[in-house]
N, C-alpha and C. Protein backbone atom coordinates (compact mmCIF):
# COMPACT_ATOMS: atom_id res chain seq x y z
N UNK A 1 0.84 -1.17 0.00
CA UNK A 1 0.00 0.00 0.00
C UNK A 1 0.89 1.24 0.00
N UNK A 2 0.23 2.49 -0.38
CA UNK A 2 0.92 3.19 -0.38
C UNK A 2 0.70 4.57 0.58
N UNK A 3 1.51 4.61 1.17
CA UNK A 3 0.87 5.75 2.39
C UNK A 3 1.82 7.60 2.48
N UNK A 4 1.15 8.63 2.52
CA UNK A 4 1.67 9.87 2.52
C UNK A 4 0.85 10.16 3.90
N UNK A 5 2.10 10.90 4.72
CA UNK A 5 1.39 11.95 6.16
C UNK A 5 2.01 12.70 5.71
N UNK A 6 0.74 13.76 5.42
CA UNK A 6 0.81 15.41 5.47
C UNK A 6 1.12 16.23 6.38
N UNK A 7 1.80 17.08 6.63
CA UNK A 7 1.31 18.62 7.12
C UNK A 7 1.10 19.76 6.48
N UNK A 8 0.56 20.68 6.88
CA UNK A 8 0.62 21.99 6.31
C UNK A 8 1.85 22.28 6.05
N UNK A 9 3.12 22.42 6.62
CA UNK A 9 4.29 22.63 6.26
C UNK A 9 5.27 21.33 5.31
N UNK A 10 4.87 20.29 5.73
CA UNK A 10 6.13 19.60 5.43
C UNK A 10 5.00 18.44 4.97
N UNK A 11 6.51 17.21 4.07
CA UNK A 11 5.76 15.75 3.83
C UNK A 11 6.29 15.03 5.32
N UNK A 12 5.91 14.21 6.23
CA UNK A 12 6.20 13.61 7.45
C UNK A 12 6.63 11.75 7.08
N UNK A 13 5.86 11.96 6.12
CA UNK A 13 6.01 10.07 5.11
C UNK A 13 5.64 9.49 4.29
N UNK A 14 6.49 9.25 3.11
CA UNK A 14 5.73 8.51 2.21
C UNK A 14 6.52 7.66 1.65
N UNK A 15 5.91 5.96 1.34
CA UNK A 15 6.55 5.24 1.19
C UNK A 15 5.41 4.11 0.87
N UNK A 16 5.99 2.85 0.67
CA UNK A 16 5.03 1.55 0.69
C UNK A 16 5.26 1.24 2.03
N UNK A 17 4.09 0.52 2.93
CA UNK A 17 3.50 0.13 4.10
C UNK A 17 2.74 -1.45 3.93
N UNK A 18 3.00 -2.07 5.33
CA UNK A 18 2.64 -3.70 5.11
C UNK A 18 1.10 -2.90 6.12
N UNK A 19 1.06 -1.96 6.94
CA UNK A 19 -0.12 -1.69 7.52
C UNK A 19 0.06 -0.50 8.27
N UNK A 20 -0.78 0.56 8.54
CA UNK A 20 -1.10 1.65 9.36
C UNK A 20 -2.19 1.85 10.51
N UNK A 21 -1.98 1.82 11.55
CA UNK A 21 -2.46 2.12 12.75
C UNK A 21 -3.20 3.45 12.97
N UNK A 22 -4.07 3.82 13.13
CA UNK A 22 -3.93 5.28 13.16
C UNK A 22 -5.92 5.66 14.62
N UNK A 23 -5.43 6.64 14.79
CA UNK A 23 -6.22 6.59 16.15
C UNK A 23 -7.98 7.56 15.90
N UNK A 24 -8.65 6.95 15.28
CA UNK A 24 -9.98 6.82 14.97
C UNK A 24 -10.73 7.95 15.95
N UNK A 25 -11.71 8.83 15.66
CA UNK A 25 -12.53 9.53 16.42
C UNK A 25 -13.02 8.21 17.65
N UNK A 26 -13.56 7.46 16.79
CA UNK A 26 -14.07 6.54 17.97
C UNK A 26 -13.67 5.70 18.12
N UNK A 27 -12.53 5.26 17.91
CA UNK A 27 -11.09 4.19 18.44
C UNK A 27 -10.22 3.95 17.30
N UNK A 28 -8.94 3.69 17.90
CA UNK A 28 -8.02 3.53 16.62
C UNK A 28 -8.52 2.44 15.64
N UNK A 29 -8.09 2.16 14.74
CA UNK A 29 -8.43 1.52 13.61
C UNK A 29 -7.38 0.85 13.01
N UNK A 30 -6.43 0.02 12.32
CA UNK A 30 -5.82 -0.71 11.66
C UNK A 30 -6.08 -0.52 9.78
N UNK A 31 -5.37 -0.59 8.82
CA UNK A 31 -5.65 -0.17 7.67
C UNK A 31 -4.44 -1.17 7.04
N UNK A 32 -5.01 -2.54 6.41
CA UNK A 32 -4.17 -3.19 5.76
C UNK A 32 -4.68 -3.36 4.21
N UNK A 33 -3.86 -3.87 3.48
CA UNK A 33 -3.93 -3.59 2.27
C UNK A 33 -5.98 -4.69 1.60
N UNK A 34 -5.89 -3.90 0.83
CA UNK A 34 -7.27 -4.00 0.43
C UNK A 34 -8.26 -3.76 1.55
N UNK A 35 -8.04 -2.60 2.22
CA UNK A 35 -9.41 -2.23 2.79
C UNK A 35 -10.27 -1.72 2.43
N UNK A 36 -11.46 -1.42 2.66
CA UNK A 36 -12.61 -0.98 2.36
C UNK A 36 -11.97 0.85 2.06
N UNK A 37 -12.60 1.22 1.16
CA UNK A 37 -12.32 2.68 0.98
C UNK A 37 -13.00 3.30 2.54
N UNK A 38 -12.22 4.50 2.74
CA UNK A 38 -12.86 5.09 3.93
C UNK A 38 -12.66 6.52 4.13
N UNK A 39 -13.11 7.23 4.81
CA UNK A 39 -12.41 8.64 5.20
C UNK A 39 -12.66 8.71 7.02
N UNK A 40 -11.93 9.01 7.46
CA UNK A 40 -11.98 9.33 8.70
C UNK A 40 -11.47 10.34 9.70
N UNK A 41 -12.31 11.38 10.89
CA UNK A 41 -11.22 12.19 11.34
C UNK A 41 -10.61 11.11 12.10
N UNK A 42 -9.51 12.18 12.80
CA UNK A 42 -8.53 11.41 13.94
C UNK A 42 -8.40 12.47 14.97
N UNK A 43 -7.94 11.48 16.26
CA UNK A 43 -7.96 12.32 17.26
C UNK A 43 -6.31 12.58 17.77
N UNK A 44 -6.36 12.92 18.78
CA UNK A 44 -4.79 12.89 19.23
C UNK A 44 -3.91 11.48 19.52
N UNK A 45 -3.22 11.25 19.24
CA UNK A 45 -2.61 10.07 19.56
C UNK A 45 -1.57 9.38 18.65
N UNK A 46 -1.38 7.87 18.35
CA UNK A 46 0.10 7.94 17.79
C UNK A 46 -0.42 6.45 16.11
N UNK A 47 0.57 7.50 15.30
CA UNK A 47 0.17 6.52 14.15
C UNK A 47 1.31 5.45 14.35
N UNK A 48 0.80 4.46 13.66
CA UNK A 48 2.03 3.27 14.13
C UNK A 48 1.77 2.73 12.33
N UNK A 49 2.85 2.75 11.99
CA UNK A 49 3.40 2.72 10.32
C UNK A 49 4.45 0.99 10.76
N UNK A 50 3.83 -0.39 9.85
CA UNK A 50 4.71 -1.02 9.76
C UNK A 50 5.23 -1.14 8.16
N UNK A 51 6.71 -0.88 7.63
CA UNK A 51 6.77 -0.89 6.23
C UNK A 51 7.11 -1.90 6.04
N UNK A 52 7.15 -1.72 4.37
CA UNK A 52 7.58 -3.47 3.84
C UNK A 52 8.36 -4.15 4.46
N UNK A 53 9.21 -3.89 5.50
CA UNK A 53 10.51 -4.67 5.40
C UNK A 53 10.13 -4.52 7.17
N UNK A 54 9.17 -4.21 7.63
CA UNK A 54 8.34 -4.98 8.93
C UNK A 54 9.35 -3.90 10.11
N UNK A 55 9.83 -2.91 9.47
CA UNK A 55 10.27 -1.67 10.26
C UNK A 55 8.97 -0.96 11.13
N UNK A 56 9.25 -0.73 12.42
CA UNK A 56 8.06 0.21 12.69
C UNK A 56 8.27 1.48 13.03
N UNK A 57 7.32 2.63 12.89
CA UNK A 57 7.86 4.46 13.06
C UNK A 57 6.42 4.54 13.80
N UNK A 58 6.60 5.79 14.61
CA UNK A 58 5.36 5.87 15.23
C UNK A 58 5.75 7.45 14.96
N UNK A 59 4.38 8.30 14.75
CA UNK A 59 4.32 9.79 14.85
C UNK A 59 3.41 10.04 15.45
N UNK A 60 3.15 10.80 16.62
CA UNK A 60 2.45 11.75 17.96
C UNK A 60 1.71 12.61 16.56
N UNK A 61 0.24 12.76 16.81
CA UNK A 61 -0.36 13.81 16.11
C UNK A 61 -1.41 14.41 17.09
N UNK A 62 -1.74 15.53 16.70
CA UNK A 62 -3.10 16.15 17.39
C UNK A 62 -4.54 15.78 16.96
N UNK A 63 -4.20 15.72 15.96
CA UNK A 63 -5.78 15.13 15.39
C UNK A 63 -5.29 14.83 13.71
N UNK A 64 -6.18 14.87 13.18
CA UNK A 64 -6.22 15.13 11.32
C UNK A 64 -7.17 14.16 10.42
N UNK A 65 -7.15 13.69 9.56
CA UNK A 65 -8.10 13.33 8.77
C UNK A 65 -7.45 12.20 7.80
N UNK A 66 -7.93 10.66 7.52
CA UNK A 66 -7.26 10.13 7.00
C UNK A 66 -8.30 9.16 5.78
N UNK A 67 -8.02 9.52 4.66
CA UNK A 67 -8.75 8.86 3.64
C UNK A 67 -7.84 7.43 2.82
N UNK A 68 -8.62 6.29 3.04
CA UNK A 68 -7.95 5.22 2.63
C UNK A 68 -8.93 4.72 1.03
N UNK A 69 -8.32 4.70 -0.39
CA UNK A 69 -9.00 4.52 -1.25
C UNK A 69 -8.01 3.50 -2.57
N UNK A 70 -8.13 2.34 -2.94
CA UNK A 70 -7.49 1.70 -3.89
C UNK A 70 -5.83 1.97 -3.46
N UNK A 71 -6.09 0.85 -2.30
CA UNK A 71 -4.63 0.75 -1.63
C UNK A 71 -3.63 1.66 -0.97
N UNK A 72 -4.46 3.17 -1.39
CA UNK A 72 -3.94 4.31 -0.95
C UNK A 72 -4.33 5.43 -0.13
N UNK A 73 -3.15 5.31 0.92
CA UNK A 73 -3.54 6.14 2.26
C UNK A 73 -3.01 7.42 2.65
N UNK A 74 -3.69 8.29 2.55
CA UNK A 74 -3.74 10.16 2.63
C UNK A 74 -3.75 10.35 4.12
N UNK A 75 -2.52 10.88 4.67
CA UNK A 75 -3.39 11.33 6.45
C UNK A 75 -2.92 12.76 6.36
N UNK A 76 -3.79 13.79 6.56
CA UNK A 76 -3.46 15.50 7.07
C UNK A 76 -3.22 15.31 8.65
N UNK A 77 -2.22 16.16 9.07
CA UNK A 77 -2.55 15.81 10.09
C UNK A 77 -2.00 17.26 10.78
N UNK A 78 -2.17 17.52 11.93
CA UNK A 78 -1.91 18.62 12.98
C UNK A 78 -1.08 18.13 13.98
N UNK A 79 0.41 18.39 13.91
CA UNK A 79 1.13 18.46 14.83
C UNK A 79 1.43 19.54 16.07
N UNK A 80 0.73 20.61 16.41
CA UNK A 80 0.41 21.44 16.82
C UNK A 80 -0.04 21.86 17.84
């Protein structure tokens, strides 16, 4: 899959991903390849990125918004 975290200022990540973690208005959520298309806000808390090669990165966000559509995952997010 292919995943980009946004900010207003900067790119934070983009790369291919085996799965993304990311922390759901109403609970975190998991996002592996062929999921259901989705859009979702997010609240404060921590994305957990495992990439191809089963590395893991975690990024602290404030909130933001994450749309998952044909393998590909968009997160805006507010570090702020």
């Amino acid at each position: 899959m292919k995943l980009e975290i946004l900010t207003p200022e900067k790119s934070l990540f983009k790369g291919m991903v085996r799965s993304v973690t990311v922390p759901g208005k109403k609970g975190a959520f998991m996002v592996l390849n062929n999921h259901a298309p989705i859009i979702s806000t997010l609240s404060r808390g921590t994305i957990l990125i495992t990439t191809q090669d089963f590395v893991e990165e975690e990024i602290s966000i404030l909130g933001g918004v994450v749309e998952v559509k044909h393998n590909t995952i968009i997160v805006l997010v507010d570090l702020k």
